[in-house]
Protein backbone atom coordinates (compact mmCIF):
# COMPACT_ATOMS: atom_id res chain seq x y z
CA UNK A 1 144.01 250.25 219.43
CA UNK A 2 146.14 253.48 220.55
CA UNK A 3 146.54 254.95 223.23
CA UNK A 4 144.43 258.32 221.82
CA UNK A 5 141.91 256.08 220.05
CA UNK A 6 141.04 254.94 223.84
CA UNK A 7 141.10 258.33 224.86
CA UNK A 8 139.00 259.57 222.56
CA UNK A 9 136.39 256.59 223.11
CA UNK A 10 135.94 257.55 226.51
CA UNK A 11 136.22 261.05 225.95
CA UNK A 12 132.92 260.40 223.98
CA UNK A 13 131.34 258.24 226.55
CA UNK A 14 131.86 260.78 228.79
CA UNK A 15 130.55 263.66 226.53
CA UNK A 16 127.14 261.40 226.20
CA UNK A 17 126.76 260.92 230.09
CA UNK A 18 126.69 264.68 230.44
CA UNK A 19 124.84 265.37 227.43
CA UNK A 20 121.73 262.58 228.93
CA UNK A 21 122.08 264.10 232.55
CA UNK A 22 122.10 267.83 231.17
CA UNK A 23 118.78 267.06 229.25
CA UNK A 24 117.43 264.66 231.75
CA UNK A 25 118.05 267.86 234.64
CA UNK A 26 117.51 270.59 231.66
CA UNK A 27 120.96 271.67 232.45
CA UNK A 28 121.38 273.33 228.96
CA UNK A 29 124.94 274.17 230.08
CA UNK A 30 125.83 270.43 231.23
CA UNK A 31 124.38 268.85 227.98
CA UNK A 32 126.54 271.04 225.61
CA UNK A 33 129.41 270.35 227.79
CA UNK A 34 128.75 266.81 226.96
CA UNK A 35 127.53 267.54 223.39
CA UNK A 36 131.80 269.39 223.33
CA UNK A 37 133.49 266.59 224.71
CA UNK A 38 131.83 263.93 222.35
CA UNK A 39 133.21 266.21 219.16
CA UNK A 40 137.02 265.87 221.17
CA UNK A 41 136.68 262.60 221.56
CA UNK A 42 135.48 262.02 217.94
CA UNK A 43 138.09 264.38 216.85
CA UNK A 44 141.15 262.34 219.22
CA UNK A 45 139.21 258.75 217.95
CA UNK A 46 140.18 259.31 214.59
CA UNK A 47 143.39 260.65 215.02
CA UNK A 48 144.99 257.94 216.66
CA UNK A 49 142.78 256.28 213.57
CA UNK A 50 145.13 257.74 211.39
CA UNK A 51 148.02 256.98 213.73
CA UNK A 52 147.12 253.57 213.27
CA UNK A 53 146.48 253.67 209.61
CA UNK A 54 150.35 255.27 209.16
CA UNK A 55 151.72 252.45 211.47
CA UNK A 56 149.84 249.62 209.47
CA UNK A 57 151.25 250.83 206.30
CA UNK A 58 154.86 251.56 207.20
CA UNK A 59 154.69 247.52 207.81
């Protein structure tokens, strides 16, 4: 695993924390914050997929 595939894994653990608190508190605001950072870390996740896939093949 990369460095941005970590990232974005956390990124997205993060983003699901807020989105549960935001609709546990019905913090509408808080839960699409959370609900924004899972779609970065999804996004970052499979970049540094592709990263990975590039590096695998230039072996």
């Amino acid at each position: 695993m990369n460095k941005d595939q970590v990232k974005g894994v956390a990124e997205k653990a993060k983003g699901k924390v807020n989105e549960v608190v935001g609709r546990a508190t019905g913090d509408t605001k808080q839960e699409v914050k959370g609900d924004v950072q899972q779609a970065v870390g999804e996004v970052q996740k499979k970049y540094g997929d592709a990263k990975e896939a590039i590096k695998n093949q230039a072996k």
